[in-house]
Protein backbone atom coordinates (compact mmCIF):
# COMPACT_ATOMS: atom_id res chain seq x y z
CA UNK A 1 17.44 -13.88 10.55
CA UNK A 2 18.88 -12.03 13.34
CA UNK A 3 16.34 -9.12 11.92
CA UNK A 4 13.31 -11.51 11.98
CA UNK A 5 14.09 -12.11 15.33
CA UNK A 6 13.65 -9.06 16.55
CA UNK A 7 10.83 -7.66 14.34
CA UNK A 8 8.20 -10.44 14.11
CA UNK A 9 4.66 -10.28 15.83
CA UNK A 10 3.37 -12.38 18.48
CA UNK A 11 1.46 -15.10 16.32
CA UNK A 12 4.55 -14.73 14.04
CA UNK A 13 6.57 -17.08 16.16
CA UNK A 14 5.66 -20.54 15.04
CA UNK A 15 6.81 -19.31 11.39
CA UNK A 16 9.89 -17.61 12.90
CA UNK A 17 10.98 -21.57 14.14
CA UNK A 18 10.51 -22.97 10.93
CA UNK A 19 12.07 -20.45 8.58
CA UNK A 20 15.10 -20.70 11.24
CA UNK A 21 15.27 -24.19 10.27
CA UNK A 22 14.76 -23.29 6.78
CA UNK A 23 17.95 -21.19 6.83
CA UNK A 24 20.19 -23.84 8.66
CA UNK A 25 19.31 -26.39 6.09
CA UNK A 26 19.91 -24.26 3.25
CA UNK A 27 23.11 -23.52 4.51
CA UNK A 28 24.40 -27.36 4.60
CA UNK A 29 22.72 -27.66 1.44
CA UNK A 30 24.99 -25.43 -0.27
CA UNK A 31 27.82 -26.69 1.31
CA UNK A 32 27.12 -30.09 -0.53
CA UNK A 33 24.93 -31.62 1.87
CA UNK A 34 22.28 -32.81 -0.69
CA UNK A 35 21.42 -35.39 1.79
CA UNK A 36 19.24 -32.25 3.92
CA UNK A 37 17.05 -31.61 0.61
CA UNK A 38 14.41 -34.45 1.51
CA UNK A 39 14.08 -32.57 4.84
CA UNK A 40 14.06 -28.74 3.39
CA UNK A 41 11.24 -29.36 0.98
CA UNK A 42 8.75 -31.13 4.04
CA UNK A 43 9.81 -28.00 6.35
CA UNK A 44 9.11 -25.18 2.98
CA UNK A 45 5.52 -27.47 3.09
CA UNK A 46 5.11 -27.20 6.47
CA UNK A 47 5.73 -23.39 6.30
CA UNK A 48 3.41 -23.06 3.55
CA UNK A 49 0.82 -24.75 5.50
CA UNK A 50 1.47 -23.05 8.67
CA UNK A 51 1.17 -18.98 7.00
CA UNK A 52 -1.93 -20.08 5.43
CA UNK A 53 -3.69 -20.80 8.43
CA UNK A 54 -2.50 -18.34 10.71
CA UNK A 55 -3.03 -15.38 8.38
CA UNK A 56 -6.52 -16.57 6.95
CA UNK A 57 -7.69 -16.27 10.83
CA UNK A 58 -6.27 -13.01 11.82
CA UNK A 59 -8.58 -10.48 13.41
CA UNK A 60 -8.96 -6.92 12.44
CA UNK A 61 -6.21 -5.25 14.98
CA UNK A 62 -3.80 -8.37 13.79
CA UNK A 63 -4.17 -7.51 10.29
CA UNK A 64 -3.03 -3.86 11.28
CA UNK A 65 -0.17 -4.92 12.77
CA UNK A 66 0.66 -6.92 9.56
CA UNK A 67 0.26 -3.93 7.34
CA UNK A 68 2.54 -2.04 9.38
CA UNK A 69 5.20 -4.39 9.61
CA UNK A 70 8.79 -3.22 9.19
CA UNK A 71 10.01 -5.62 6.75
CA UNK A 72 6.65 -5.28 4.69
CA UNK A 73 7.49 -3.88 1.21
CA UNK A 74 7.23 -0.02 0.17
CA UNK A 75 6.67 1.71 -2.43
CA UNK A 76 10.26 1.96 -3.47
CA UNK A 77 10.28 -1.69 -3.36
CA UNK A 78 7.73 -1.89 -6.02
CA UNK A 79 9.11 0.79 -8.00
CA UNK A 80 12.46 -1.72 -7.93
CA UNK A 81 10.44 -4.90 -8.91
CA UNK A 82 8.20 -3.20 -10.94
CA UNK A 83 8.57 -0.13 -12.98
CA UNK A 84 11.99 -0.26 -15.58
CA UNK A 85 14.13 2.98 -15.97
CA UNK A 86 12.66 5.03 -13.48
CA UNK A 87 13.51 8.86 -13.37
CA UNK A 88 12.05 9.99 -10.06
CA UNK A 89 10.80 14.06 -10.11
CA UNK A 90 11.87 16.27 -7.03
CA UNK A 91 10.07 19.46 -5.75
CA UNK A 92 6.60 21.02 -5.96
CA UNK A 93 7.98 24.42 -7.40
CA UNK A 94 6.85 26.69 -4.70
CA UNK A 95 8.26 25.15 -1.09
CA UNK A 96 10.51 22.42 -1.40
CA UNK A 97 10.67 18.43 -1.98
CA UNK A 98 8.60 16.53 0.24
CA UNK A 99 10.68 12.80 0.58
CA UNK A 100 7.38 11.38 2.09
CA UNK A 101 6.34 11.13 -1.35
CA UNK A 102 8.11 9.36 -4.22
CA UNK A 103 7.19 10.62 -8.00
CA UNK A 104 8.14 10.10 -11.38
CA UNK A 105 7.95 7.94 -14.55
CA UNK A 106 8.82 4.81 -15.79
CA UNK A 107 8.09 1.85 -17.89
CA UNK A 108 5.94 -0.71 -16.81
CA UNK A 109 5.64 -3.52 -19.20
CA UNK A 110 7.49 -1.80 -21.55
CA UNK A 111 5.08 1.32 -21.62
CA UNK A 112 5.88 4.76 -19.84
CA UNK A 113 3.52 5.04 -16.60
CA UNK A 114 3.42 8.06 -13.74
CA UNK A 115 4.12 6.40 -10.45
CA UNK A 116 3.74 8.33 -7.36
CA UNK A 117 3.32 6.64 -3.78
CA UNK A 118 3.84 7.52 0.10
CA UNK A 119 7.45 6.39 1.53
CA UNK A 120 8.28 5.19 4.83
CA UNK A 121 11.51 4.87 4.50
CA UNK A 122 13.58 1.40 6.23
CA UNK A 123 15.96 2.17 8.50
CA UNK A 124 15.99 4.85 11.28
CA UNK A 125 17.79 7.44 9.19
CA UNK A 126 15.68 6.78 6.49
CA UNK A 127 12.28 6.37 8.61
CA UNK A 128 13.41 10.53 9.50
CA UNK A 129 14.20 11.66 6.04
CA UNK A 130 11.04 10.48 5.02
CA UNK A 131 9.10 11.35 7.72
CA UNK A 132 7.35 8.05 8.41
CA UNK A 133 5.49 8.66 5.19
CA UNK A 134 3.58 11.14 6.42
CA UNK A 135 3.51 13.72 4.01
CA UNK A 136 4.06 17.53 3.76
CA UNK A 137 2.01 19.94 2.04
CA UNK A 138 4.56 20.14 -0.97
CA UNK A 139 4.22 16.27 -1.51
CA UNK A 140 0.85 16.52 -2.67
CA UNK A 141 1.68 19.22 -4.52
CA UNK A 142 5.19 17.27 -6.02
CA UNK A 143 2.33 14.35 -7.12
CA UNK A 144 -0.43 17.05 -8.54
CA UNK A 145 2.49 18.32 -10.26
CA UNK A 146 3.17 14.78 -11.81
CA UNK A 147 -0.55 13.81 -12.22
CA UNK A 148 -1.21 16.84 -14.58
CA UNK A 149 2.14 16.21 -16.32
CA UNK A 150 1.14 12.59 -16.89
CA UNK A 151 -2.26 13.75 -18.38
CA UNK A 152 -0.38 16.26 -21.21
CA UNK A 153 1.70 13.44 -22.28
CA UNK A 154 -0.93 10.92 -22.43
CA UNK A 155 0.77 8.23 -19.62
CA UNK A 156 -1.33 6.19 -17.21
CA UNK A 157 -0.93 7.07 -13.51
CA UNK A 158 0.04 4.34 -10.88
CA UNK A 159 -0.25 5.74 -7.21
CA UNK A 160 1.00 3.01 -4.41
CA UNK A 161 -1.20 4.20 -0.64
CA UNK A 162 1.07 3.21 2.36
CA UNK A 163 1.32 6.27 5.00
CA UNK A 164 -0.59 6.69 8.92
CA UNK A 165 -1.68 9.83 7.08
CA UNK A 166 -0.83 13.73 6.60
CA UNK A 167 1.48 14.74 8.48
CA UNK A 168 -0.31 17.05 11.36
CA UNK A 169 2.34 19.60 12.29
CA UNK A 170 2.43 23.22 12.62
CA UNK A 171 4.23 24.65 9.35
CA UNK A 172 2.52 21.90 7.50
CA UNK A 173 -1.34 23.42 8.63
CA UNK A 174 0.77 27.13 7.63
CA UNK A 175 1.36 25.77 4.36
CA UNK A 176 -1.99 24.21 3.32
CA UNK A 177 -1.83 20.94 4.36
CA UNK A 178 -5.98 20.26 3.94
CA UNK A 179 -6.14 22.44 0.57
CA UNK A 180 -2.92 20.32 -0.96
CA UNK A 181 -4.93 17.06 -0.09
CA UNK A 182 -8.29 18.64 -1.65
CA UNK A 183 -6.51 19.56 -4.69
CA UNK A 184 -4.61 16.48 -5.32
CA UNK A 185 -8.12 14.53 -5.01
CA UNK A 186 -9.49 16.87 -7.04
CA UNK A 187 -6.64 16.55 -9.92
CA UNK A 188 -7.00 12.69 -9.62
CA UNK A 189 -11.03 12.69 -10.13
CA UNK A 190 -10.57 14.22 -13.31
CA UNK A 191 -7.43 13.03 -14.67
CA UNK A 192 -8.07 12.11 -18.50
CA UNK A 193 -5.77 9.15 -18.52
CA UNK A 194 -6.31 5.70 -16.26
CA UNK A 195 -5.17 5.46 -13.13
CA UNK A 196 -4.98 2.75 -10.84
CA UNK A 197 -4.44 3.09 -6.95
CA UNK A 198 -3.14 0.38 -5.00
CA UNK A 199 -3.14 0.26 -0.89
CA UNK A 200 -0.29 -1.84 -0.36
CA UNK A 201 0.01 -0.79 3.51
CA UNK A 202 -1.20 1.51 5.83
CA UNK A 203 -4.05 3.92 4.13
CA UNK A 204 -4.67 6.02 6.96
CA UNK A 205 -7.23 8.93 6.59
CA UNK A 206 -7.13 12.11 3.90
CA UNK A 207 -3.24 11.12 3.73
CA UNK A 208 -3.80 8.01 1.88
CA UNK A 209 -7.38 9.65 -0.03
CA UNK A 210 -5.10 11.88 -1.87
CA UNK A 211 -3.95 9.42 -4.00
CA UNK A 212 -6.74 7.24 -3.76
CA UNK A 213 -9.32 8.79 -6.48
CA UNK A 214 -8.61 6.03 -9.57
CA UNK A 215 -10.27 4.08 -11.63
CA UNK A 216 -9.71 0.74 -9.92
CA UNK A 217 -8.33 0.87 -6.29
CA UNK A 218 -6.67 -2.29 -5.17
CA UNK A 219 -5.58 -3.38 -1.79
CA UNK A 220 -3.62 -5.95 -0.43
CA UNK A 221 -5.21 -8.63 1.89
CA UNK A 222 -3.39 -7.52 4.70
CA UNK A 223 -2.99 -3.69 4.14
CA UNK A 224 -6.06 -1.66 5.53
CA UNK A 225 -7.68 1.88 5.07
CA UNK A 226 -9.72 3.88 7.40
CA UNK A 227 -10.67 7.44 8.49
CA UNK A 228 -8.96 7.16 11.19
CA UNK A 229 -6.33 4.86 12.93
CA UNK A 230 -7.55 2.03 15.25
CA UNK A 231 -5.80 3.66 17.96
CA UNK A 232 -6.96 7.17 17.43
CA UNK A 233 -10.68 5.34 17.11
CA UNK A 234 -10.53 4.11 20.48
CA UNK A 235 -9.00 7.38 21.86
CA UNK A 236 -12.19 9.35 20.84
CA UNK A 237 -14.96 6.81 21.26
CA UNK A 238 -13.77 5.02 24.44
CA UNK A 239 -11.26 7.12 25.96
CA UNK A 240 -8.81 4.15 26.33
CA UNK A 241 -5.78 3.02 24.09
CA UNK A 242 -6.54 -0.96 25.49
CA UNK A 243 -9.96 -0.63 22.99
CA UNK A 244 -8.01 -0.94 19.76
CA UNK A 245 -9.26 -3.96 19.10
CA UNK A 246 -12.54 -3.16 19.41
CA UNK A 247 -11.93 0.05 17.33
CA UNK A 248 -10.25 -1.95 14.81
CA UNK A 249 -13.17 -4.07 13.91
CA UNK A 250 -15.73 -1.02 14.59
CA UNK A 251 -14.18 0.63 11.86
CA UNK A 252 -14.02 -2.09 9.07
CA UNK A 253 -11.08 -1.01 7.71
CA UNK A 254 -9.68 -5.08 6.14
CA UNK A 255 -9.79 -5.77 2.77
CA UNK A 256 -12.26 -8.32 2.93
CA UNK A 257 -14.69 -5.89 4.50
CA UNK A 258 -13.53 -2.46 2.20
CA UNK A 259 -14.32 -5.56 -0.67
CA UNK A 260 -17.90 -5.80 0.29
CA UNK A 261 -18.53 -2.23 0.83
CA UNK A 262 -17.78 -1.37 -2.62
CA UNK A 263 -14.84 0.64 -1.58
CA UNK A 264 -12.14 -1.36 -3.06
CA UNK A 265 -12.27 -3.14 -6.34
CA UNK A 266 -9.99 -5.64 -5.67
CA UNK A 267 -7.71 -7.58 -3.31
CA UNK A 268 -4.15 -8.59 -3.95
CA UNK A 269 -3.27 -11.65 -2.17
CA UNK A 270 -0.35 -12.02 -0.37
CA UNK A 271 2.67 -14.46 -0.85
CA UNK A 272 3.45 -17.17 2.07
CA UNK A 273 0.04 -15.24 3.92
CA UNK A 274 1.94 -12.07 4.58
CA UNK A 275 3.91 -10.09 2.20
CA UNK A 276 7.05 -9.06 4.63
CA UNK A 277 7.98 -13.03 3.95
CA UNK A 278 8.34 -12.56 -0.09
CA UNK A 279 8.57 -8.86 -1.07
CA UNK A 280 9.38 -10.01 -4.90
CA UNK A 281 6.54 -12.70 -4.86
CA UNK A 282 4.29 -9.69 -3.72
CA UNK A 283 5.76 -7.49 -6.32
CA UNK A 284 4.76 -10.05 -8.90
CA UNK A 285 0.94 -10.25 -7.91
CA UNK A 286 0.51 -6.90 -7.93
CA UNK A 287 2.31 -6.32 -11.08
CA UNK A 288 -0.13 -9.03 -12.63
CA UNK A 289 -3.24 -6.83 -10.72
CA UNK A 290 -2.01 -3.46 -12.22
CA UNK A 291 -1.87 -4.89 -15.73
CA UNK A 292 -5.29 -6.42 -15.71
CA UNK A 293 -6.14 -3.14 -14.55
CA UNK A 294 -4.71 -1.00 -16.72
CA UNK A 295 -5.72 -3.45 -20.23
CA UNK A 296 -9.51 -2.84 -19.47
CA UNK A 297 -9.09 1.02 -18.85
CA UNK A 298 -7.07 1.66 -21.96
CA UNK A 299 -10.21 0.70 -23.94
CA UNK A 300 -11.72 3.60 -22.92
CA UNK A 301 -11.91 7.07 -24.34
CA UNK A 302 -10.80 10.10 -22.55
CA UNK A 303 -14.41 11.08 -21.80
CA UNK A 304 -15.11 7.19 -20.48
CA UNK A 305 -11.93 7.48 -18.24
CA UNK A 306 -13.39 10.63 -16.56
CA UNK A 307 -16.81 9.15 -16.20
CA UNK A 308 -16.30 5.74 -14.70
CA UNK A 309 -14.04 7.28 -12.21
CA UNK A 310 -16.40 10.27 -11.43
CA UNK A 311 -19.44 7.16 -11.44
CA UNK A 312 -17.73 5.10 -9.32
CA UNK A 313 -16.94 7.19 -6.31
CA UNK A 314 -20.34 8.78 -6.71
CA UNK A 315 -21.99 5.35 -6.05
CA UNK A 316 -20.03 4.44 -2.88
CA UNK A 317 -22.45 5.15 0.07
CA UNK A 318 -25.49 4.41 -2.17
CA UNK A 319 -28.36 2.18 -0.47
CA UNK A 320 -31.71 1.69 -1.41
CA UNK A 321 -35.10 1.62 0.88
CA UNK A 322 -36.55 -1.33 1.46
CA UNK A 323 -40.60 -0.87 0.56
């Protein structure tokens, strides 16, 4: 807990007290103290109760700082709770391999799937190897590379979206940075197999787009997408860093409000209100999302895959004239 402590957000704190508790109990509970139990399951209610309203109210900017929580689950995560046997693939045969990204294959309810999906990394070391998730140039190319491999062999593509967005530096511009991004978008529209994105964090610009052209793209309730972040919002528009808020909501970027701009197809909810508190429990509801997913797309043909992607991204933006 001594973790929590120093990683939880400001309205996190009334949670923070009663999970403390939680802890303390359990540990007299399993050293025999049954007499605690009574006491354990009205604080777990209270807990319940608690995350439910707090995260059901959360503004725009306090939804951000959700989805970039530490502790939140990444894409490794899922890969751990999710996908069986998993043989990751390294390099984009012309530069180098890009940790940013993670890409391979696996089984996923017992049948082979591509997975591919930004990496943050969890501790500092990590968080450096993997460059904060913000990819490289020869991570999109590592993922095109698994995208077309996945279409020869006929295997459903999974891509998990967590990343601020493309990495912006020097030698990453040198080596094509925008042109990677356009081409793995490009791949992804007309993939012949399903695929089925899922923003499970951070989707921040062309970063996260690049593995965001599916056939159903899913978010979690508290992960967000945007073309730009809050913060950089408010740096162009306003000139000030204190208007993220503002910015935040400007820019609609929740689920709720991607939801009812057709951008998203569905939202995941979120275990205990926020999925940093239950990374397996997460894992679980998405897992039950992707398979709904991917049972209606494998009813269609190779020509109907192509289409309804191609259809659906074509109709996003589309309004009508009142007469």
């Amino acid at each position: 807990m001594i973790l929590f402590k120093v990683m939880h957000l400001e309205f996190e704190k009334e949670l923070l007290e009663i999970k403390e508790k939680i802890d303390r109990l359990l540990g007299l509970y399993r050293l025999g103290k049954e007499e605690v139990l009574s006491e354990l399951d009205e604080l777990r209610k209270k807990f319940k109760e608690k995350a439910r309203k707090i995260y059901r109210d959360l503004s725009p900017w306090e939804r951000v700082q959700v989805a970039r929580h530490p502790k939140r689950p990444h894409t490794s995560d899922y890969i751990k709770y999710l996908i069986k046997d998993f043989e990751e693939v390294h390099g984009d045969t012309c530069y180098g391999d890009d940790k940013a990204v993670i890409a391979g294959f696996g089984y996923f309810r017992g049948k082979p799937v591509a997975v591919v999906g930004h990496e943050k990394g969890k501790d500092t070391k990590e968080k450096l190897e993997r460059n904060f998730g913000m990819p490289h140039p020869e991570g999109y190319r590592k993922a095109i590379k698994v995208f077309k491999l996945a279409e020869r062999y006929n295997i459903p593509v999974i891509t998990f979206i967590d990343t601020p967005g493309a990495f912006p530096g020097i030698g990453a511009e040198e080596r094509g940075q925008s042109r990677a991004i356009a081409e793995s978008m490009l791949t992804m529209a007309f993939l012949k197999v399903p695929s089925v994105a899922v923003v499970i964090g951070e989707g921040g610009s062309g970063g996260a787009l690049a593995f965001g052209v599916a056939n159903r793209v899913c978010i979690l309730e508290n992960a967000y997408y945007s073309v730009i972040s809050p913060e950089g919002c408010a740096a162009i528009l306003w000139k000030d860093q204190s208007k993220v808020k503002e910015a935040a909501k400007a820019l609609r970027l929740t689920a709720k409000d991607l939801k009812e701009l057709g951008v998203v197809d569905c939202v995941i909810p979120e275990p205990y209100g926020a999925a940093h508190w239950s990374p397996r429990g997460t894992a679980m509801m998405v897992g039950m999302t992707l398979k709904k997913c991917l049972d209606e797309l494998s009813k269609l043909t190779e020509e109907g895959v192509v289409r309804s992607r191609l259809e659906k991204f074509k109709n996003m933006g589309a309004f009508k004239i009142a007469s």
